[in-house]
C-alpha atoms as a PDB file:
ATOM      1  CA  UNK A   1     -13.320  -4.132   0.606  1.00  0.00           C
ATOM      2  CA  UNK A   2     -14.837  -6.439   2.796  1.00  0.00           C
ATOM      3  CA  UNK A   3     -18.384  -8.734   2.005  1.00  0.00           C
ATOM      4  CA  UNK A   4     -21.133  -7.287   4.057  1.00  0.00           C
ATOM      5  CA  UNK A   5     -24.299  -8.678   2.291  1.00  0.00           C
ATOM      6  CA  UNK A   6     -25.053 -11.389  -0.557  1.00  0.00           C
ATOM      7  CA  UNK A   7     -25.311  -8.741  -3.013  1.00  0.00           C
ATOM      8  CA  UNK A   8     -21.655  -7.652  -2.442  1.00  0.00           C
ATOM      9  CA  UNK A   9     -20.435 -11.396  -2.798  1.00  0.00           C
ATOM     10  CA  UNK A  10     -22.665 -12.381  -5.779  1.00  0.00           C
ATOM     11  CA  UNK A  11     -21.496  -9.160  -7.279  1.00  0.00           C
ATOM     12  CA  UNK A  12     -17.987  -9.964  -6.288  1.00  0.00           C
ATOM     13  CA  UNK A  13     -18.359 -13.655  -8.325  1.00  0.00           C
ATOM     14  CA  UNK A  14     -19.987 -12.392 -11.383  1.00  0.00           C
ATOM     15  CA  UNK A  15     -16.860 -10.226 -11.922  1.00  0.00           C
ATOM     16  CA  UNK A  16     -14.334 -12.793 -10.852  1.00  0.00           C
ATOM     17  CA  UNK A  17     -15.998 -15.241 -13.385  1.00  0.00           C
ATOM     18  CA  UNK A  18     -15.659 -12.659 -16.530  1.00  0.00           C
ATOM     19  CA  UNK A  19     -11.790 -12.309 -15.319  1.00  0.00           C
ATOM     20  CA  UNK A  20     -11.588 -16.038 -14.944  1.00  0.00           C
ATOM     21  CA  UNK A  21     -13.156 -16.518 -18.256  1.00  0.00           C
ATOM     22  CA  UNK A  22     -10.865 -13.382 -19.991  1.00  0.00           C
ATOM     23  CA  UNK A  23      -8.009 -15.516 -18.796  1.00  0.00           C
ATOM     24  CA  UNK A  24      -9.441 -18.570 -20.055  1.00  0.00           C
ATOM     25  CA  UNK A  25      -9.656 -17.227 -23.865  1.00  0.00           C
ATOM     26  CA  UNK A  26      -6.788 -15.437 -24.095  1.00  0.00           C
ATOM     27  CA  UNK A  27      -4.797 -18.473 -23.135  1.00  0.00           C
ATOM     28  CA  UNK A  28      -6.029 -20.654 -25.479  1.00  0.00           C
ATOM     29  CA  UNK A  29      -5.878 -18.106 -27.983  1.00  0.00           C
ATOM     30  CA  UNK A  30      -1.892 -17.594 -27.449  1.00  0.00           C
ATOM     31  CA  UNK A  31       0.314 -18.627 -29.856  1.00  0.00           C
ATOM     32  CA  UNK A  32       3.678 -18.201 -31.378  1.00  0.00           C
ATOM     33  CA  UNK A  33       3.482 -15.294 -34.000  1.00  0.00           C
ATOM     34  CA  UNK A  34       0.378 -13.585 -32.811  1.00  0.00           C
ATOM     35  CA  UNK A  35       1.397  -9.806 -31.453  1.00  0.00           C
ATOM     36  CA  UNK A  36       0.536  -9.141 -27.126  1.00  0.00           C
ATOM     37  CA  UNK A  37      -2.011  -6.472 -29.123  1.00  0.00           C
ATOM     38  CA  UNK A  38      -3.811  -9.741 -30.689  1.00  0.00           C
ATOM     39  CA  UNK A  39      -3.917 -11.338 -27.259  1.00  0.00           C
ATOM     40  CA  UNK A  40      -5.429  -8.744 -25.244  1.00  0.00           C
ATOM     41  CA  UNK A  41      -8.045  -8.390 -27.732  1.00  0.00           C
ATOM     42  CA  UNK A  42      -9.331 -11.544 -26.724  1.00  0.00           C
ATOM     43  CA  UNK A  43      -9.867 -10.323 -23.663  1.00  0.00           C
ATOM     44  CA  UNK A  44     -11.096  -7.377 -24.655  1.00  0.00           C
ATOM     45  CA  UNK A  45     -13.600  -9.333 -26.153  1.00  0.00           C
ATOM     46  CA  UNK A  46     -14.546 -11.332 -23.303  1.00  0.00           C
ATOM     47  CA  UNK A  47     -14.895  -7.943 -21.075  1.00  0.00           C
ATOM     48  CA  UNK A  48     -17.444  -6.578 -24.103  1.00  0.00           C
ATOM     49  CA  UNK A  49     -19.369  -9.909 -24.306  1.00  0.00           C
ATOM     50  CA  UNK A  50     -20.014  -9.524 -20.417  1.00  0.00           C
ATOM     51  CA  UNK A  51     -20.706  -5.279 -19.947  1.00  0.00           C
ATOM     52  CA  UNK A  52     -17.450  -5.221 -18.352  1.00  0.00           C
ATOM     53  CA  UNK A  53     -14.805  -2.519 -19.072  1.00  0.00           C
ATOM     54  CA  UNK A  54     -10.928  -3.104 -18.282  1.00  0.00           C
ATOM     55  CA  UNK A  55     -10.120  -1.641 -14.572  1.00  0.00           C
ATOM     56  CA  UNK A  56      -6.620  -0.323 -15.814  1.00  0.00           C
ATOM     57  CA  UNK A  57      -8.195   1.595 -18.445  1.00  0.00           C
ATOM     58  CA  UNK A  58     -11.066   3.498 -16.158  1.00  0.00           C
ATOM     59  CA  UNK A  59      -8.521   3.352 -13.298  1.00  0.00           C
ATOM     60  CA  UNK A  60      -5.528   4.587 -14.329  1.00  0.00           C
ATOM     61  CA  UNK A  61      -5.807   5.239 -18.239  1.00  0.00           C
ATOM     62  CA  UNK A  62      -3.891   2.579 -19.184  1.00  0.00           C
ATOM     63  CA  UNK A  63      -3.322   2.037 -22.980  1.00  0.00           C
ATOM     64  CA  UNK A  64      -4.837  -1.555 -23.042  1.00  0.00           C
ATOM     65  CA  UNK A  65      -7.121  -3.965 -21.781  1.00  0.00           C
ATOM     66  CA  UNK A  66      -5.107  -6.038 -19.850  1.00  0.00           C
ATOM     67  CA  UNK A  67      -1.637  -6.331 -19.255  1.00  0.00           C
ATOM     68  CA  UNK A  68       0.739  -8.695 -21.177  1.00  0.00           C
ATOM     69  CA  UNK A  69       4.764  -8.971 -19.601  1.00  0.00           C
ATOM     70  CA  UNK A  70       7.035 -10.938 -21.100  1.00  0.00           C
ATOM     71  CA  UNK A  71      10.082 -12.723 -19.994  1.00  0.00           C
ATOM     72  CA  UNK A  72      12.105 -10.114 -18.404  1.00  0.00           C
ATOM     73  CA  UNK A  73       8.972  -7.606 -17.977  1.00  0.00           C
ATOM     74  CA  UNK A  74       7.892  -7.964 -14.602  1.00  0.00           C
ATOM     75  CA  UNK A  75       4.485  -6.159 -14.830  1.00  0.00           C
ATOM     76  CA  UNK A  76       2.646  -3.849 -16.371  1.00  0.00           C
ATOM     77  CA  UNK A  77       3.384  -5.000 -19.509  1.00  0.00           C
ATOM     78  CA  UNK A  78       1.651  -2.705 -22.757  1.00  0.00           C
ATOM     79  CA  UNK A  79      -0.156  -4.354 -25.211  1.00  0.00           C
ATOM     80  CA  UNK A  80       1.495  -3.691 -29.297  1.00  0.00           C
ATOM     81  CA  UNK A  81       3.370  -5.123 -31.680  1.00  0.00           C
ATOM     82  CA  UNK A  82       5.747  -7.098 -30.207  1.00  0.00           C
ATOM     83  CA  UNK A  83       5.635 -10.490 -31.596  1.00  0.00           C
ATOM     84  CA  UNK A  84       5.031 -13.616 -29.228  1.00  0.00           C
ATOM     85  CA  UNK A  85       7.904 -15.797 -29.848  1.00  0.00           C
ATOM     86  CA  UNK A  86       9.129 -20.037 -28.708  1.00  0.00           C
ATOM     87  CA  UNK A  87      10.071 -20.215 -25.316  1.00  0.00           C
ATOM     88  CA  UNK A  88       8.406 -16.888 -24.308  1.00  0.00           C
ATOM     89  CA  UNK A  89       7.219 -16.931 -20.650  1.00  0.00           C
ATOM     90  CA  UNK A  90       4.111 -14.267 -21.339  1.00  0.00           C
ATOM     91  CA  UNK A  91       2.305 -13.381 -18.131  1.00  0.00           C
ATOM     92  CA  UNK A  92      -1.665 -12.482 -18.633  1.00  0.00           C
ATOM     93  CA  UNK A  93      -2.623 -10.033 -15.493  1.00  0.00           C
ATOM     94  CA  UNK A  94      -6.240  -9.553 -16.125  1.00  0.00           C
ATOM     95  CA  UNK A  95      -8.667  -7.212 -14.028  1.00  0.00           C
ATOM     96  CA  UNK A  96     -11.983  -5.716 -14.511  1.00  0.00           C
ATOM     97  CA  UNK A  97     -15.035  -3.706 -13.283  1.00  0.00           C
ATOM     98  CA  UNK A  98     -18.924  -4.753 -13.991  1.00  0.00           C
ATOM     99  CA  UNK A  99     -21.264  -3.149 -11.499  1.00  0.00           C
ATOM    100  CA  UNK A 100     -19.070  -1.427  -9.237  1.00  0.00           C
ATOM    101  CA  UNK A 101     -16.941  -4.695  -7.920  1.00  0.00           C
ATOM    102  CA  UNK A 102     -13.365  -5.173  -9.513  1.00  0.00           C
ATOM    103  CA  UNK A 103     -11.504  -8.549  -9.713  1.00  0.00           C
ATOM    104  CA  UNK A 104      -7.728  -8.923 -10.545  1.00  0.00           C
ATOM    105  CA  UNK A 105      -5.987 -12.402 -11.811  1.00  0.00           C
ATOM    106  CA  UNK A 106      -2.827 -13.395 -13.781  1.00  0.00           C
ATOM    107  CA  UNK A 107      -1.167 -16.537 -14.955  1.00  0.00           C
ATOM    108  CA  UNK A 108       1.717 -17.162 -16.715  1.00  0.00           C
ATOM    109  CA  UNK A 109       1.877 -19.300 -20.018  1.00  0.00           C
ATOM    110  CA  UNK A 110       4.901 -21.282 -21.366  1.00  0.00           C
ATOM    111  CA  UNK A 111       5.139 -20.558 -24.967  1.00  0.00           C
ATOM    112  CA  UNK A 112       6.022 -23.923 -27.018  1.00  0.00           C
ATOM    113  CA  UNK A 113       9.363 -25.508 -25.724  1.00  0.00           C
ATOM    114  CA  UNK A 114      10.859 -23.413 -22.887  1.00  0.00           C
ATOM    115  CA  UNK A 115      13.834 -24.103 -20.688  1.00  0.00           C
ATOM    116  CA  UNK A 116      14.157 -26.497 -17.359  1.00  0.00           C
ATOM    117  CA  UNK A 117      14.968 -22.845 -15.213  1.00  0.00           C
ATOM    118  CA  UNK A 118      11.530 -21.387 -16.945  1.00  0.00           C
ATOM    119  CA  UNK A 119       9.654 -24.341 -15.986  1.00  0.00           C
ATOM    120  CA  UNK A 120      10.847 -24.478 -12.396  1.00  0.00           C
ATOM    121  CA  UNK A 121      10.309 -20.791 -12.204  1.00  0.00           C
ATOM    122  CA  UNK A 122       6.635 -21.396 -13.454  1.00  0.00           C
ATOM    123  CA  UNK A 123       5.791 -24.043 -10.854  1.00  0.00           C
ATOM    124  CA  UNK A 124       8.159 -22.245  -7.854  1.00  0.00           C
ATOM    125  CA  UNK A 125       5.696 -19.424  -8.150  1.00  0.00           C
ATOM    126  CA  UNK A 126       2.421 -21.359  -8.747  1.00  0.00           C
ATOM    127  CA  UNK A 127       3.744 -22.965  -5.708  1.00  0.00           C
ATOM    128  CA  UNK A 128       3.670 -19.630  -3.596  1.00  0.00           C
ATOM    129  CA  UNK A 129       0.501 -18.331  -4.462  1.00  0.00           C
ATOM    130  CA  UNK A 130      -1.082 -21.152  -3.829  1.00  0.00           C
ATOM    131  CA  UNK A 131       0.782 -21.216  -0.375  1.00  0.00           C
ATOM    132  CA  UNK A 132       0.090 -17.607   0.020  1.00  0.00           C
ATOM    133  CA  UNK A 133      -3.712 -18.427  -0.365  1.00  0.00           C
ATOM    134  CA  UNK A 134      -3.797 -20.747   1.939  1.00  0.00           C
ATOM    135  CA  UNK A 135      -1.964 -18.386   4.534  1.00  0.00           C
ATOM    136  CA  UNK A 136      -4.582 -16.177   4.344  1.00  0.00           C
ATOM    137  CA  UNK A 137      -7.216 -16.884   7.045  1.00  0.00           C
ATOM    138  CA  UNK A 138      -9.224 -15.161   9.577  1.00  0.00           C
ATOM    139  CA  UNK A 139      -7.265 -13.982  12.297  1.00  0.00           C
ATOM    140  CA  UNK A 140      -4.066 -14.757  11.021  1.00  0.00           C
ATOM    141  CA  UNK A 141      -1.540 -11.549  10.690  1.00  0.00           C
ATOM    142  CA  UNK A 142      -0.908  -9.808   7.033  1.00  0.00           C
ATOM    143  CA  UNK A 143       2.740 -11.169   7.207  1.00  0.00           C
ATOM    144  CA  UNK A 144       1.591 -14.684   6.888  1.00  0.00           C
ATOM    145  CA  UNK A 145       1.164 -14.664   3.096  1.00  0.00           C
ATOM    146  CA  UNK A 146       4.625 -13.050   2.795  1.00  0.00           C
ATOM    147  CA  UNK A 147       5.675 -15.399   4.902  1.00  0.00           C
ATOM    148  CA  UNK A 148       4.444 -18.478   3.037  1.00  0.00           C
ATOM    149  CA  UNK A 149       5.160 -16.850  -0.348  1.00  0.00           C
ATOM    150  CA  UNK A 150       8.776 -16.481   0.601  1.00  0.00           C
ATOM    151  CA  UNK A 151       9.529 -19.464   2.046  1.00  0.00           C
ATOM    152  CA  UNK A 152       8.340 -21.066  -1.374  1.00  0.00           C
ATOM    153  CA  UNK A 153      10.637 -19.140  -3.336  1.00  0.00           C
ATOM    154  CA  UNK A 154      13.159 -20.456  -1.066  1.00  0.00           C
ATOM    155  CA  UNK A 155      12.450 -24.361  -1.381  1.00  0.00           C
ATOM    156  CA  UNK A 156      12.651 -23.559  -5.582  1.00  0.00           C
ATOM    157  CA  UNK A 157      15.660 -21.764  -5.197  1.00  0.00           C
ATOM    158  CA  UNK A 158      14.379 -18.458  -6.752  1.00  0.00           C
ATOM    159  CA  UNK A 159      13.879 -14.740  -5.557  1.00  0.00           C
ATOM    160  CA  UNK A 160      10.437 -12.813  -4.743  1.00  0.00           C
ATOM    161  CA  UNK A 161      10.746  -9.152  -6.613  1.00  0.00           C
ATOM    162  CA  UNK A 162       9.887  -7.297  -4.016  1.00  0.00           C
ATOM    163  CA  UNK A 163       8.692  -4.101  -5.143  1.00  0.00           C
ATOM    164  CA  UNK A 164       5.839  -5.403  -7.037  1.00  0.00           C
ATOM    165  CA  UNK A 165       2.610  -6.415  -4.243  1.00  0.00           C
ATOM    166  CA  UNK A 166      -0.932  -7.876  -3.786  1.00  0.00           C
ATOM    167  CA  UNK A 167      -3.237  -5.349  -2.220  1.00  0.00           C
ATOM    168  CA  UNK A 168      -6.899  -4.780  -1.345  1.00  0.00           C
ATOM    169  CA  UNK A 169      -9.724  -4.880  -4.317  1.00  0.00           C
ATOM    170  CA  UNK A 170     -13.209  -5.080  -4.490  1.00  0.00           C
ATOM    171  CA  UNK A 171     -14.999  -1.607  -5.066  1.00  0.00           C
ATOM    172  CA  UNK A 172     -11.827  -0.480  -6.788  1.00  0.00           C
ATOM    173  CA  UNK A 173      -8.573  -1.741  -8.600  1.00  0.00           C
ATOM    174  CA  UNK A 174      -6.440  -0.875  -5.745  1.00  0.00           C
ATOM    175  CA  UNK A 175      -7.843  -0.412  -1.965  1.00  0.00           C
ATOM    176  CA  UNK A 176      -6.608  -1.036   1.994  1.00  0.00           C
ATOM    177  CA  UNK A 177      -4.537  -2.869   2.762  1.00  0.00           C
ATOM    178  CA  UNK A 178      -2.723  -1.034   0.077  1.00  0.00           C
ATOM    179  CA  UNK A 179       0.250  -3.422  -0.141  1.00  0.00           C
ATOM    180  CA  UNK A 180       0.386  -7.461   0.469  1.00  0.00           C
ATOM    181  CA  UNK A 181       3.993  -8.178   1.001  1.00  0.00           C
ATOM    182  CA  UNK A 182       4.891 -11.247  -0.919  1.00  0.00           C
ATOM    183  CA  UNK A 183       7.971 -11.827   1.888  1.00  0.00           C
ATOM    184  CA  UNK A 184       7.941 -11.889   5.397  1.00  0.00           C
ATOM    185  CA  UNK A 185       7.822  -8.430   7.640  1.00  0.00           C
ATOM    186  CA  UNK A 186       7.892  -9.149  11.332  1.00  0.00           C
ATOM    187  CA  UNK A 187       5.767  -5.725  12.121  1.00  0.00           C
ATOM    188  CA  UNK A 188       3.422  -6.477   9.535  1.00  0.00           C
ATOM    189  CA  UNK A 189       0.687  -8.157  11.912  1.00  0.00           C
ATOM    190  CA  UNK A 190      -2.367  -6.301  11.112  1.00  0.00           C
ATOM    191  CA  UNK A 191      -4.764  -9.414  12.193  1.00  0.00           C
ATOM    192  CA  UNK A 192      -6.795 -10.802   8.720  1.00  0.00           C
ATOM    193  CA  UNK A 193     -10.529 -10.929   9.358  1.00  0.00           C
ATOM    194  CA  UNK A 194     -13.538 -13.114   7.225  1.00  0.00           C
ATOM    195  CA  UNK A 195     -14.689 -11.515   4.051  1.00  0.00           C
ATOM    196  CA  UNK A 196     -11.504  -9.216   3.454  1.00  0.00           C
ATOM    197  CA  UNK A 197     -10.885  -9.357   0.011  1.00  0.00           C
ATOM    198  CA  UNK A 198      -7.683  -9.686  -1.602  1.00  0.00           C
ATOM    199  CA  UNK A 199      -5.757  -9.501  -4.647  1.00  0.00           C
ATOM    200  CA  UNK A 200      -2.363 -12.056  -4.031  1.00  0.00           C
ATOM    201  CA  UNK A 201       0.164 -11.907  -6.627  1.00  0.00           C
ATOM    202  CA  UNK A 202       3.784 -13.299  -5.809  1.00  0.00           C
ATOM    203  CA  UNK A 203       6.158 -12.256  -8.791  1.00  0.00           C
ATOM    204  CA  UNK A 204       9.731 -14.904  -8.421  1.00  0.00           C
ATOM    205  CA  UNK A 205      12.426 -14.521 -10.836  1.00  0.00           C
ATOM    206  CA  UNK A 206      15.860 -16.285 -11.588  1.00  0.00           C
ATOM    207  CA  UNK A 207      17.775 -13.320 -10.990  1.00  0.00           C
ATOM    208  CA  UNK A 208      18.630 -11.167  -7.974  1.00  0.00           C
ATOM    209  CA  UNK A 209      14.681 -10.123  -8.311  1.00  0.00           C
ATOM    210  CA  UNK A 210      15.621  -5.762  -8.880  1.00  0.00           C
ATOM    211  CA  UNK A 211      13.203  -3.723 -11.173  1.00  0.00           C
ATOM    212  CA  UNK A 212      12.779  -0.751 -13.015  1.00  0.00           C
ATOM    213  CA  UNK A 213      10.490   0.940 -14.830  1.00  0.00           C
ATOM    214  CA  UNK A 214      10.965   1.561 -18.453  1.00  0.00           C
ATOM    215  CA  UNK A 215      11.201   4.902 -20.469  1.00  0.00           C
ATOM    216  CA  UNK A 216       7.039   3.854 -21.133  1.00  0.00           C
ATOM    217  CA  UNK A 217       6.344   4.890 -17.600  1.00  0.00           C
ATOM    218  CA  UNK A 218       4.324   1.299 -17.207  1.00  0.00           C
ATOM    219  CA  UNK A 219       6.481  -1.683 -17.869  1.00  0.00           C
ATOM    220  CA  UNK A 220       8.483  -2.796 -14.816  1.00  0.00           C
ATOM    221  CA  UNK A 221      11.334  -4.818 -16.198  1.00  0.00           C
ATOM    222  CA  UNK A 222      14.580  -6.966 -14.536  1.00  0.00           C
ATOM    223  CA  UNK A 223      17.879  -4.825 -14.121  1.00  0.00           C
ATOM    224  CA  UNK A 224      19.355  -8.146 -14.485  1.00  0.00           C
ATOM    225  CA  UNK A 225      16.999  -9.226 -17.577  1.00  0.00           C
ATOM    226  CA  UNK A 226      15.668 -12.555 -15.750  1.00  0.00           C
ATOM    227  CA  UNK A 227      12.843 -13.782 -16.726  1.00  0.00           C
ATOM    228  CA  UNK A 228       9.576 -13.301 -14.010  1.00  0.00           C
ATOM    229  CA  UNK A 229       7.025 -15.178 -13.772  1.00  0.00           C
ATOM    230  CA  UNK A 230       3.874 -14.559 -12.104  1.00  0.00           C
ATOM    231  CA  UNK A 231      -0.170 -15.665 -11.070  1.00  0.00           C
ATOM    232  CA  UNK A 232      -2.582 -13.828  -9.228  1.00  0.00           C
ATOM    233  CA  UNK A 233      -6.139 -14.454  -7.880  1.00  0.00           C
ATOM    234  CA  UNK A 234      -8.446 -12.367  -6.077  1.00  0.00           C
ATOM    235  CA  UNK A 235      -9.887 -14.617  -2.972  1.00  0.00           C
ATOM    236  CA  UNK A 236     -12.287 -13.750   0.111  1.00  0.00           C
ATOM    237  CA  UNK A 237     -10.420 -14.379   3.417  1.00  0.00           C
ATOM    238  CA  UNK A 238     -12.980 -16.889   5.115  1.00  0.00           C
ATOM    239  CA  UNK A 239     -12.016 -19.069   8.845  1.00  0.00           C
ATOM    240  CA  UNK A 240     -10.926 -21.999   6.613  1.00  0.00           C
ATOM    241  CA  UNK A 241      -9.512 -22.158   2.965  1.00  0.00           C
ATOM    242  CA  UNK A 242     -10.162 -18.742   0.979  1.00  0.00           C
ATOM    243  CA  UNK A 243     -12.954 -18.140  -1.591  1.00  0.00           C
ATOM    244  CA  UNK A 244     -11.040 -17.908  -4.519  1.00  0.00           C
ATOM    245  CA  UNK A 245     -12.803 -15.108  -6.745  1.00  0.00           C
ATOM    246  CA  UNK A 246     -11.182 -15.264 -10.001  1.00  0.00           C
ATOM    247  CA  UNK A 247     -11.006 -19.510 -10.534  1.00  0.00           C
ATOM    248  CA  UNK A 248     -10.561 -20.296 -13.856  1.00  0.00           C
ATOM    249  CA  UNK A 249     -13.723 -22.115 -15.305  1.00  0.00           C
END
């Protein structure tokens, strides 16, 4: 979507706080021991505190509230039994709908002592979204986020997984521009324009960054079993620095 009133952005901020705030709780709540069904309860929570419902759910009929990947799981991860264990990476891809205006957000969280590789893989691709944010700026083409996402991955030595995207959001989950390469694409140069929001997600990995998606039909895991780690924020292409949406309170 793209702002054209107050009303659109207010409504756009009220539903980027309850994500921001879902991904608040649930990362304080995470532990070693607790199952990813646990977890996104806690956001669950947070969505029912606020009269907001869980986009993947209304969307797409996705069997939780929010998405929890782990290690190896790229995306898309379902919520169960699967016990959260030391040295986990467990990514938290939140998104939600209150009063017609979706916001999407993810972080990844270290789980108690985790290896040097993890750790540069968590700051390699906290690195490129934040560079990817910051690439995104009136007038500038598409490509530039892909660009600067990319050449991030690069400098840490690690590989973007390419199949998974950021795309449009606003009055849906998923709208134009339908994908937001996280690498660069010379003929993507569809010009950026003010209030164009976004959803920018750069997934890097250790490994040679291929996917697949699992016999589940929803978890997109490593062929190579590297672990992926990931964050996300929805932000409102302005002439200078973005309007990030989701920031976490």
């Amino acid at each position: 979507m793209s702002i054209e009133s107050e009303r659109d952005l207010l409504g756009l901020m009220k539903i980027g706080r309850v994500v921001g705030l879902a991904l608040n709780e649930m990362r304080a709540a995470l532990k070693v021991g607790m199952t990813t069904y646990q977890l996104d309860a806690v956001g669950g929570a947070v969505f029912n505190q606020h009269g907001a419902r869980s986009a993947p759910i209304i969307t797409y009929q996705f069997p939780g509230q929010t998405c929890v990947s782990i290690d190896d799981e790229a995306a898309h991860g379902i919520p169960g039994q699967r016990v959260i264990q030391d040295g986990d990476l467990v990514k938290i891809d939140v998104s939600a709908e209150l009063d017609g205006y979706y916001a999407d957000a993810a972080l990844t969280v270290p789980v108690g002592t985790i290896s040097a590789d993890k750790q540069n893989l968590i700051e390699g691709a906290q690195a490129a979204l934040n560079a990817a944010i910051a690439a995104a700026r009136d007038g500038q083409p598409l490509n530039a986020i892909g660009k600067a996402a990319e050449t991030v991955s690069r400098r840490y030595r690690l590989q973007i997984v390419r199949e998974l995207a950021g795309h449009g959001v606003g009055r849906g989950l998923h709208e134009e521009p339908r994908s937001v390469l996280n690498f660069y694409v010379p003929r993507v140069r569809q010009p950026l324009h003010e209030g164009l929001v976004l959803a920018i997600e750069p997934h890097l990995t250790v490994g040679n960054g291929k996917v697949f998606t699992e016999e589940n039909g929803w978890t997109i895991t490593t062929n190579d079993h590297k672990p992926v780690a990931n964050f996300e924020h929805t932000i409102v292409v302005t002439n200078g620095q973005p309007l990030i949406v989701t920031a976490l309170p």
